[in-house]
Protein backbone atom coordinates (compact mmCIF):
# COMPACT_ATOMS: atom_id res chain seq x y z
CA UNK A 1 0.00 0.00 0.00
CA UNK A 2 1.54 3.06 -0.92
CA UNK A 3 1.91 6.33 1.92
CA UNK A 4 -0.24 8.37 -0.12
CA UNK A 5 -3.79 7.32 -1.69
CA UNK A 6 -2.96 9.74 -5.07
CA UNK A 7 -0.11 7.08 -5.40
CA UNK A 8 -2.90 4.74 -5.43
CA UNK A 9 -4.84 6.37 -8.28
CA UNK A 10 -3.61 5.47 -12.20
CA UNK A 11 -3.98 7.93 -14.83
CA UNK A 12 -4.17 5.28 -18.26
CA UNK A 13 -4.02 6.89 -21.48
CA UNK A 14 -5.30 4.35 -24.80
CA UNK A 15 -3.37 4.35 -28.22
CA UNK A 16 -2.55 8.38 -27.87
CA UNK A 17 -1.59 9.49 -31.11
CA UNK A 18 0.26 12.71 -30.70
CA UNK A 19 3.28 12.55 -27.96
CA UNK A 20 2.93 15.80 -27.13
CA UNK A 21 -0.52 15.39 -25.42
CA UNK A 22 0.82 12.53 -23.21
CA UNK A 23 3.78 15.50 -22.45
CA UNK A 24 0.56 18.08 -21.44
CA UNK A 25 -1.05 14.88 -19.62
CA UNK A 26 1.58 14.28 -17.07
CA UNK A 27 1.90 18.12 -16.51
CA UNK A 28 -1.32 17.66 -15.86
CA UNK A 29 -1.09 15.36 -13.72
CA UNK A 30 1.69 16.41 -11.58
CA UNK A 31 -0.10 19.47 -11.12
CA UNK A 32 -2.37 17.79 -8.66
CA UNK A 33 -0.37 15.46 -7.06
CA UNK A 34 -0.44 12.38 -9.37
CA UNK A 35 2.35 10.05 -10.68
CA UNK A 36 0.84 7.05 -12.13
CA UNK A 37 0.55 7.05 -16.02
CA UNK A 38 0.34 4.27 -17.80
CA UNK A 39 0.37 4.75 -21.38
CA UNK A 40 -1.15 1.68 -23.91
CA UNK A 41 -0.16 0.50 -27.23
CA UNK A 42 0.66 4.79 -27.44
CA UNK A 43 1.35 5.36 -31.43
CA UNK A 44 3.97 7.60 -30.90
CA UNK A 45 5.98 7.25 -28.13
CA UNK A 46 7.08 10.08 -25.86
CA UNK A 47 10.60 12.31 -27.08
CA UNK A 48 11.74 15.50 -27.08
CA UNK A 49 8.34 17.63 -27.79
CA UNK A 50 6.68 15.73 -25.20
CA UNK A 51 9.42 16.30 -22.60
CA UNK A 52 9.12 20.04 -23.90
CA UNK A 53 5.11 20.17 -23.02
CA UNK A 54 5.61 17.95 -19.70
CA UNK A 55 8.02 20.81 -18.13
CA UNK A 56 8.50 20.11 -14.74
CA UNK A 57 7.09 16.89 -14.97
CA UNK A 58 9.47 15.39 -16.81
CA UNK A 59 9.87 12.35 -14.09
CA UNK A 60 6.27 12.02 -14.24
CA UNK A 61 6.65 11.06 -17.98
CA UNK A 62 10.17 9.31 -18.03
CA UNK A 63 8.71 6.90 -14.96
CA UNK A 64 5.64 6.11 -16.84
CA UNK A 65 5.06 2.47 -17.84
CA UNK A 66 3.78 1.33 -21.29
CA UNK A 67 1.70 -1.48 -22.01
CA UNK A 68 0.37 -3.05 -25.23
CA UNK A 69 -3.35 -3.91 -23.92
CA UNK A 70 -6.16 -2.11 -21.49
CA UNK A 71 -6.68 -5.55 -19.75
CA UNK A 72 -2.51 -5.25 -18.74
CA UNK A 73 -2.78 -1.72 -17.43
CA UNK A 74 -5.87 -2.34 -15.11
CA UNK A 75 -5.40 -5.76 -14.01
CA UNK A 76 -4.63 -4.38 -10.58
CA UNK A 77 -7.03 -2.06 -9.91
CA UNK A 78 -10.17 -2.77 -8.04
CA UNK A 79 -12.05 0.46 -9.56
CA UNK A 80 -11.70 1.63 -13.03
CA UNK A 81 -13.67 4.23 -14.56
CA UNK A 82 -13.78 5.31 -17.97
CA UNK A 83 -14.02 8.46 -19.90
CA UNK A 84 -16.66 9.68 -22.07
CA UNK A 85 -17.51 12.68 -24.71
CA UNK A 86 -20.99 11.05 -25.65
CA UNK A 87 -23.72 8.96 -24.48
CA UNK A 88 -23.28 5.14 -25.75
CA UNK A 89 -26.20 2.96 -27.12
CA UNK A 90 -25.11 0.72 -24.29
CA UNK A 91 -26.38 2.14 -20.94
CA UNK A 92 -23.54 1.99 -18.21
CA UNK A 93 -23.24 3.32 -14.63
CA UNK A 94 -22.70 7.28 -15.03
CA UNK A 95 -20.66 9.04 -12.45
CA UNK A 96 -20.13 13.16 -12.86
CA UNK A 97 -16.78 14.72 -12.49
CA UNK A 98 -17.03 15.21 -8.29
CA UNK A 99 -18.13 11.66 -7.97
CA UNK A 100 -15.84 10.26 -9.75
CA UNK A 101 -12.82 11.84 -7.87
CA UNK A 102 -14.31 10.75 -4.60
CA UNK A 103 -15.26 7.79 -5.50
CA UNK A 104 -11.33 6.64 -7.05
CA UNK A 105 -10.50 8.52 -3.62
CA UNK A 106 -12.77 6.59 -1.45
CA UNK A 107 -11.30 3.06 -3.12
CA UNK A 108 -7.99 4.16 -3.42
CA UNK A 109 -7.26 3.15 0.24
CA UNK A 110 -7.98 -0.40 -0.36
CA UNK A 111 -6.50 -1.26 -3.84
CA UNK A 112 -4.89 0.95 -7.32
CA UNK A 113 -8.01 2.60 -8.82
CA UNK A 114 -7.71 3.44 -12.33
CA UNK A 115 -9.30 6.75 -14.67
CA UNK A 116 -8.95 5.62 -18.21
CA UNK A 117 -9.12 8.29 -21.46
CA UNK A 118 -9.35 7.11 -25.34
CA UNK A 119 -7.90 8.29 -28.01
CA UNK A 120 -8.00 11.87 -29.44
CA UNK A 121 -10.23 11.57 -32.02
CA UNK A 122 -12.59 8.83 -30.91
CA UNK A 123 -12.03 8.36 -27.13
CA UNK A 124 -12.35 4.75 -25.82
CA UNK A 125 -14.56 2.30 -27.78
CA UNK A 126 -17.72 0.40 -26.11
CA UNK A 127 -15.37 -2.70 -26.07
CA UNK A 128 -12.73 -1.03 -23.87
CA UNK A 129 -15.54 1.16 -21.73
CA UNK A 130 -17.42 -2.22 -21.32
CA UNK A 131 -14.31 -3.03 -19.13
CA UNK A 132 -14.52 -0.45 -16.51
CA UNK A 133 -17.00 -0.55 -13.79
CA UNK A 134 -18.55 3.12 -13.98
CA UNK A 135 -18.01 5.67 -17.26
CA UNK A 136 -17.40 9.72 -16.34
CA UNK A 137 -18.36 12.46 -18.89
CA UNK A 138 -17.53 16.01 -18.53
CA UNK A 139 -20.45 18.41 -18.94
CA UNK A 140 -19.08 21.07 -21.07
CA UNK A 141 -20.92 23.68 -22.70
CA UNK A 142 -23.02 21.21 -25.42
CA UNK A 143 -22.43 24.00 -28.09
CA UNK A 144 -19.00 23.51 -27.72
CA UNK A 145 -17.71 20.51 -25.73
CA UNK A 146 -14.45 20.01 -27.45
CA UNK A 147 -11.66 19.19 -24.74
CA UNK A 148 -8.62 18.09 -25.65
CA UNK A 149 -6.48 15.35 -23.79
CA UNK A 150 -4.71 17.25 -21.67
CA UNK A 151 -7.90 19.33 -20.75
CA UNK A 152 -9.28 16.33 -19.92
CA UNK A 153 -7.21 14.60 -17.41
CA UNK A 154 -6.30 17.95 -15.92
CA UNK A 155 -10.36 18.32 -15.08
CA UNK A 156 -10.22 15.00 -13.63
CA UNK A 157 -7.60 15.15 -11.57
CA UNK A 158 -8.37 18.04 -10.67
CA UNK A 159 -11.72 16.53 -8.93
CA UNK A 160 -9.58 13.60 -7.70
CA UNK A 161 -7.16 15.84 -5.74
CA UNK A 162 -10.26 18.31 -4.37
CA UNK A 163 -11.53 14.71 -2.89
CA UNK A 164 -8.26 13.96 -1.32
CA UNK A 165 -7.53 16.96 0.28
CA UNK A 166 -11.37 16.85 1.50
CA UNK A 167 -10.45 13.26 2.59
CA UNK A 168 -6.72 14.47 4.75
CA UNK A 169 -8.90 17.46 6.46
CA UNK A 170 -11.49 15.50 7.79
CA UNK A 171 -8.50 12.68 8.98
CA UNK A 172 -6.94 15.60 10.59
CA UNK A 173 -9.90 16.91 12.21
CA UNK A 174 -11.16 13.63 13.78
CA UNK A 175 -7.79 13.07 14.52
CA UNK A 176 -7.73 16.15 16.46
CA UNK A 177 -11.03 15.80 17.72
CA UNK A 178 -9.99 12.14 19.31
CA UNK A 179 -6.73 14.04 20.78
CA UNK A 180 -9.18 16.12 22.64
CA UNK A 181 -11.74 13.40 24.13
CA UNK A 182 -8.82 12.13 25.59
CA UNK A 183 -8.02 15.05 28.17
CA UNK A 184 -10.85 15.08 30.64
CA UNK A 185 -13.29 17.96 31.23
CA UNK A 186 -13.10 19.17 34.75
CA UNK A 187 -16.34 18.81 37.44
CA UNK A 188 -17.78 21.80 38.78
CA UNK A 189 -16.56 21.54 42.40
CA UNK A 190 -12.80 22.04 40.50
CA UNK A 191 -13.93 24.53 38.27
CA UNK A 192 -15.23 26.89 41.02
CA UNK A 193 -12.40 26.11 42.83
CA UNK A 194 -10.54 27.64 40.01
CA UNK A 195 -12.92 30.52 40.02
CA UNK A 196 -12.53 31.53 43.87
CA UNK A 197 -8.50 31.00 43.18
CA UNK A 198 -8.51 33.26 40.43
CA UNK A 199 -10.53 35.90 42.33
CA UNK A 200 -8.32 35.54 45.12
CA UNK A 201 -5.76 36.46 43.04
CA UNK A 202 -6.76 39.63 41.52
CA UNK A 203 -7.93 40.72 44.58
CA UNK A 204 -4.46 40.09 45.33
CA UNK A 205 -2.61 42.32 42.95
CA UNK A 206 -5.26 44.92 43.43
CA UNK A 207 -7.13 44.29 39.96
CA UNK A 208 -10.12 43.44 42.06
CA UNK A 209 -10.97 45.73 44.90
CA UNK A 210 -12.76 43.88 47.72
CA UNK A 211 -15.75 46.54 48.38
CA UNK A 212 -16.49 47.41 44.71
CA UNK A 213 -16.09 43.75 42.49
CA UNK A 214 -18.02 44.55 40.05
CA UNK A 215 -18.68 42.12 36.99
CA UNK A 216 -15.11 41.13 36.29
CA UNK A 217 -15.88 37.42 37.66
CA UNK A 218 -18.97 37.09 35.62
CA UNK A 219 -17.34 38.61 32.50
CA UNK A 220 -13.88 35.86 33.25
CA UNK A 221 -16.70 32.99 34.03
CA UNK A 222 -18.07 33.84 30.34
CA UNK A 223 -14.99 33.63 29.08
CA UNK A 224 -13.74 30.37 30.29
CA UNK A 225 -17.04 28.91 30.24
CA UNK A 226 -16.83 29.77 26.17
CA UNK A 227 -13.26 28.08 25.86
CA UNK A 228 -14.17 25.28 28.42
CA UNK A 229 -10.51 24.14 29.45
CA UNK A 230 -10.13 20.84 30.30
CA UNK A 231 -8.42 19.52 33.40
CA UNK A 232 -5.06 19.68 32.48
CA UNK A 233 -5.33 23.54 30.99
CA UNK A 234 -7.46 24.34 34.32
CA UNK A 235 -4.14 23.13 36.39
CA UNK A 236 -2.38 25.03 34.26
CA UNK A 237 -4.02 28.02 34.74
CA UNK A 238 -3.82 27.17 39.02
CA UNK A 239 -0.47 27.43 38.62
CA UNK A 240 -0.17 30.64 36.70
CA UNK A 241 -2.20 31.94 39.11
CA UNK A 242 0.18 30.34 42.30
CA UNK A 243 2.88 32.26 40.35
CA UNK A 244 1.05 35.30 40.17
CA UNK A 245 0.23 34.94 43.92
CA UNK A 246 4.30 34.30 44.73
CA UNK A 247 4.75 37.04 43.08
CA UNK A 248 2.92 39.74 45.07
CA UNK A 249 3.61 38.26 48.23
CA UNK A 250 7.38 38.89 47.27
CA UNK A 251 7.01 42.27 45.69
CA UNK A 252 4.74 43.45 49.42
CA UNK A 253 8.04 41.89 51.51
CA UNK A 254 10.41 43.63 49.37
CA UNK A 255 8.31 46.72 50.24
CA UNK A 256 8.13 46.26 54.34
């Protein structure tokens, strides 16, 4: 299993005619975090004008494996999913562009999902689409839906990274959220113990003044009430408060 799920998710490009769109492609890809192209039966393999159009993603392209069949590149994967400009005779699971990157997302964690685009000027035909469990079609403007390869995969992956960055976030925030179940809230007998320390205290240094107290407890009970510390910040905050307390008791010695 690789570290990262993008790792996971194959970008497979079928009998590409022109190298220079399987040069865009992998920019495309690396854009968005992706390094898996496989490239089949390609017509003309990537050279120079493809390495020129891949820029910075020149590993991308010069790590990318070539196959002669569709069956070879997605014998691995658990979840394929096809590419389509048009609606087929042959009806076929549909997924749009955001379901599709969350769904490859979703599997990725458990096997190598693959997202499979045809060839330039026909895309993939209903033999090679039959082969993938769910097709995805871009909904471009119907008066003029012409995308180009590189357009295409960069769209896609584009929805596959937006679903794995959606995925990290909400890893991190349970993540964070199961750090904080762990420290205990404090009961009320130590939380007004807290409250009478911390009075003490200002009463202490002279912020509070004994015969006029005014709201400044009620205002610092909204305040901690709204940030609810749990036991370990509320000794925390006890021993600020000691400090505090040390403190004036040194500085009114100093003084005598």
């Amino acid at each position: 299993m690789s570290d990262s799920l993008l790792d996971n998710v194959r970008i497979v490009l079928v009998n590409t005619s022109d190298c220079r769109n399987i040069g865009s492609a992998a920019r495309a890809m690396k854009t968005m975090g992706l390094s898996q192209l496989i490239l089949v039966d390609p017509i003309e393999m990537p050279n120079g004008q493809a390495q020129a159009l891949a820029a910075g993603a020149t590993d991308v392209l010069a790590n990318a494996k070539v196959v002669a069949t569709l069956e070879e590149a997605i014998n691995e994967c658990g979840l394929v999913v096809g590419t389509s400009a048009r609606s087929r005779t042959l009806p076929w699971p549909m997924l749009e562009p955001r379901g599709c990157g969350e769904k490859l997302i979703e599997e990725a964690s458990e096997y190598p999902v693959a997202l499979v685009f045809g060839r330039e000027s026909s895309g993939l035909t209903n033999e090679e689409l039959q082969l993938c469990h769910f097709h995805v079609q871009i909904p471009a403007n119907p008066e003029y839906s012409s995308l180009n390869l590189a357009m295409a995969v960069q769209t896609l992956s584009y929805e596959v990274r937006t679903s794995y960055l959606l995925k990290e976030e909400q890893k991190h925030q349970s993540k964070a959220a199961a750090q904080t179940d762990e420290e205990a809230f404090p009961v009320v007998e130590e939380t007004e113990r807290f409250y009478q320390h911390f009075e003490n205290a200002l009463k202490g240094t002279g912020f509070i003044v004994p015969s006029h107290p005014g709201l400044v407890m009620t205002k610092l009970r909204r305040l901690f009430n709204r940030a609810r510390p749990d036991v370990k910040e509320l000794k925390m905050m006890r021993g600020i408060l000691a400090s505090v307390e040390r403190a004036s008791a040194n500085k009114d010695n100093d003084n005598n």
